[in-house]
C-alpha atoms as a PDB file:
ATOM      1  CA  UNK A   1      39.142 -31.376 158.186  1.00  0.00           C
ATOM      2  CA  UNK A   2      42.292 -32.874 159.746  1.00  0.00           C
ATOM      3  CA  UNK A   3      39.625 -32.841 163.513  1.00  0.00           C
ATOM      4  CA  UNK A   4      36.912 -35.146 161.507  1.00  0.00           C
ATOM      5  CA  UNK A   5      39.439 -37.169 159.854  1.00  0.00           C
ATOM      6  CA  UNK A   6      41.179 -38.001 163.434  1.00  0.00           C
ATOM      7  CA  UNK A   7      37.694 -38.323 165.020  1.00  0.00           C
ATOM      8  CA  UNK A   8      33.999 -40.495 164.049  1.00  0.00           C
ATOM      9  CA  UNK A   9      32.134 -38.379 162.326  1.00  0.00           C
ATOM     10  CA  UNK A  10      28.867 -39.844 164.216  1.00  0.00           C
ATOM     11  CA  UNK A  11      30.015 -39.055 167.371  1.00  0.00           C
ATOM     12  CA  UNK A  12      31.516 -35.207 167.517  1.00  0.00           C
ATOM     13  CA  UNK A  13      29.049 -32.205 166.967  1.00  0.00           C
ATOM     14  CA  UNK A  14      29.696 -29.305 165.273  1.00  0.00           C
ATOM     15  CA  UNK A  15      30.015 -27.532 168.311  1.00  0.00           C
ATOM     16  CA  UNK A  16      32.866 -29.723 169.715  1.00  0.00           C
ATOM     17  CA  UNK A  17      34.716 -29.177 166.062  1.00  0.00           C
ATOM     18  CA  UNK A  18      34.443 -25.618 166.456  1.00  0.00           C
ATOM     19  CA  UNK A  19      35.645 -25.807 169.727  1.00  0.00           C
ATOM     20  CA  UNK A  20      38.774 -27.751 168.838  1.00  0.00           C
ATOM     21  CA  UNK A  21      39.259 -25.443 166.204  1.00  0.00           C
ATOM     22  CA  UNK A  22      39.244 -22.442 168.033  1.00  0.00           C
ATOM     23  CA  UNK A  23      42.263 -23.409 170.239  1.00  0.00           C
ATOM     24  CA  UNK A  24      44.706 -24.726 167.984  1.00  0.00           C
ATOM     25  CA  UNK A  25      43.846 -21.523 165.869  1.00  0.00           C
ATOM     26  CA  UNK A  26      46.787 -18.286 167.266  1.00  0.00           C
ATOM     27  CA  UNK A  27      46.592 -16.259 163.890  1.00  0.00           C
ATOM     28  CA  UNK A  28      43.337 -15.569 163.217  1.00  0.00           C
ATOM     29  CA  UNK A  29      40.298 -14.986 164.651  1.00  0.00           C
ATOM     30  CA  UNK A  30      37.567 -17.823 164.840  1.00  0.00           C
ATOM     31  CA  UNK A  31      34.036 -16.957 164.009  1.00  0.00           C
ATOM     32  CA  UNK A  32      30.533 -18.737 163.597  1.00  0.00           C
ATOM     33  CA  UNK A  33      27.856 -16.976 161.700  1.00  0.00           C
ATOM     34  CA  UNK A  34      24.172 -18.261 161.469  1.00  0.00           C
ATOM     35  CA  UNK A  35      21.902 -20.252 163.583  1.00  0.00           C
ATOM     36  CA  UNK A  36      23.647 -21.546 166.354  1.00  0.00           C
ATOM     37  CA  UNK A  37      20.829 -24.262 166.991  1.00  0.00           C
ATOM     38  CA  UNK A  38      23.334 -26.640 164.672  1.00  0.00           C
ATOM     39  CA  UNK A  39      26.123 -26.391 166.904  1.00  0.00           C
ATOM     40  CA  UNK A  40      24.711 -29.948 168.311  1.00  0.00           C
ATOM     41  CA  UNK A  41      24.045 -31.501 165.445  1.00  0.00           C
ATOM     42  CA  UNK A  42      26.703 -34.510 164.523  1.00  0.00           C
ATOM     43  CA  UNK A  43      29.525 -34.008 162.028  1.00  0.00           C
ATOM     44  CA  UNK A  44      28.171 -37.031 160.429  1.00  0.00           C
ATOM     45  CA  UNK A  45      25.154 -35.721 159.396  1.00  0.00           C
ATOM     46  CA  UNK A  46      26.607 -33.047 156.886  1.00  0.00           C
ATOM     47  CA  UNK A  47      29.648 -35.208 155.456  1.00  0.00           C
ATOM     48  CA  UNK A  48      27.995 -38.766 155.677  1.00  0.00           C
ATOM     49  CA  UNK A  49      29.122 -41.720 157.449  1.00  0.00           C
ATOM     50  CA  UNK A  50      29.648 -45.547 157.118  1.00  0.00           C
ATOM     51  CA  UNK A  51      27.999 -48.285 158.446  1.00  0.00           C
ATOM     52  CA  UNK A  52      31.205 -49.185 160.646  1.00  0.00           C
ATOM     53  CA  UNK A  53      32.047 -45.955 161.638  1.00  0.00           C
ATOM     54  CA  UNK A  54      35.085 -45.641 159.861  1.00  0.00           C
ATOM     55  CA  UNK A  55      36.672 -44.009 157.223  1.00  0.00           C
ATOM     56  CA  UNK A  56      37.223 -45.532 154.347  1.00  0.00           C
ATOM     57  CA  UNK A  57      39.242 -44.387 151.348  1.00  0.00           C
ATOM     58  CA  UNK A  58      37.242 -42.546 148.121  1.00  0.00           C
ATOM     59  CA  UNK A  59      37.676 -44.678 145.018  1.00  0.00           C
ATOM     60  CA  UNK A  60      38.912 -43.586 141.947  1.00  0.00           C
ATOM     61  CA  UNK A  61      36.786 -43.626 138.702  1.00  0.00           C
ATOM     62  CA  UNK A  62      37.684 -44.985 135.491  1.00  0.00           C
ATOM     63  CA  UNK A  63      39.056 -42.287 133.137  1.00  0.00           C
ATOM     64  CA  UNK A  64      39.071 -42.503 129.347  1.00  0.00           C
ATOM     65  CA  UNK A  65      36.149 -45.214 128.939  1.00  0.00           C
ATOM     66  CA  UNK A  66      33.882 -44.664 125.830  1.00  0.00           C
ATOM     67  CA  UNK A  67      31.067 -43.203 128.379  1.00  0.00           C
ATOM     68  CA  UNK A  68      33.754 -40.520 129.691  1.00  0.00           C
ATOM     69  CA  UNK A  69      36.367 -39.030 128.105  1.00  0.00           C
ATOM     70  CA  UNK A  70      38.391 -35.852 128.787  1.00  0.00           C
ATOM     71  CA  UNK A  71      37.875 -33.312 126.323  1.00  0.00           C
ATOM     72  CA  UNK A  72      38.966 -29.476 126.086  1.00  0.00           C
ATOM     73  CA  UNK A  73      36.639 -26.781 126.765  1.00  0.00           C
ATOM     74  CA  UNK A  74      36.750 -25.188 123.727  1.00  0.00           C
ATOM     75  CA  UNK A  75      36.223 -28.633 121.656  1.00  0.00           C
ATOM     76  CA  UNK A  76      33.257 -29.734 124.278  1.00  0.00           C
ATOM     77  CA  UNK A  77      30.328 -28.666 121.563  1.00  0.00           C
ATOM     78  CA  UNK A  78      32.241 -30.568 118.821  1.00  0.00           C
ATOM     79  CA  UNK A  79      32.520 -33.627 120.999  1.00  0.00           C
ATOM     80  CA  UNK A  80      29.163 -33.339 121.805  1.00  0.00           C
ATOM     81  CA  UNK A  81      28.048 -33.464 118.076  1.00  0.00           C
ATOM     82  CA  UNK A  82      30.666 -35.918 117.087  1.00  0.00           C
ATOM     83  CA  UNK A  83      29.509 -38.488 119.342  1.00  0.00           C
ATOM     84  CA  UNK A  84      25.534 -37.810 119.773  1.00  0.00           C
ATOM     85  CA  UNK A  85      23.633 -41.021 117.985  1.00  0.00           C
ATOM     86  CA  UNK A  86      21.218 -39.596 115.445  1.00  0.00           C
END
């Protein structure tokens, strides 16, 4: 992650990421499994990218509006039933 953020994600492949990867890595061994036709393929087609090519920060949603509201596991089917509309 720390390769795409430093890099556009519409112009490295997967098999340049890999590559980067695999030399900075000492401790562990590096390994690819599957079809290796993706190694080509651009970063930016699995993560996404912008229109501008550059990242831009996530934004935060709005917690504790009437729509959303955090509620504990174990009181999720009483929350349900308390605020259903009948």
């Amino acid at each position: 992650m720390e390769d795409t953020e430093a890099n556009k994600l519409s112009a490295e492949t997967l098999g340049s990421q890999f590559e980067a990867l695999k030399t900075r890595t000492s401790k562990s061994p590096v390994q690819k499994f599957g079809e290796e036709d993706i190694m080509a393929d651009f970063v930016g087609e699995y993560l996404g990218t912008f229109a501008d090519s550059e990242h831009k920060p996530l934004q935060a949603s709005p917690i504790g509006t009437s729509a959303s509201q955090i509620v504990d596991s174990r009181d999720a089917k009483l929350f349900y039933f308390q605020t259903r509309s009948w």
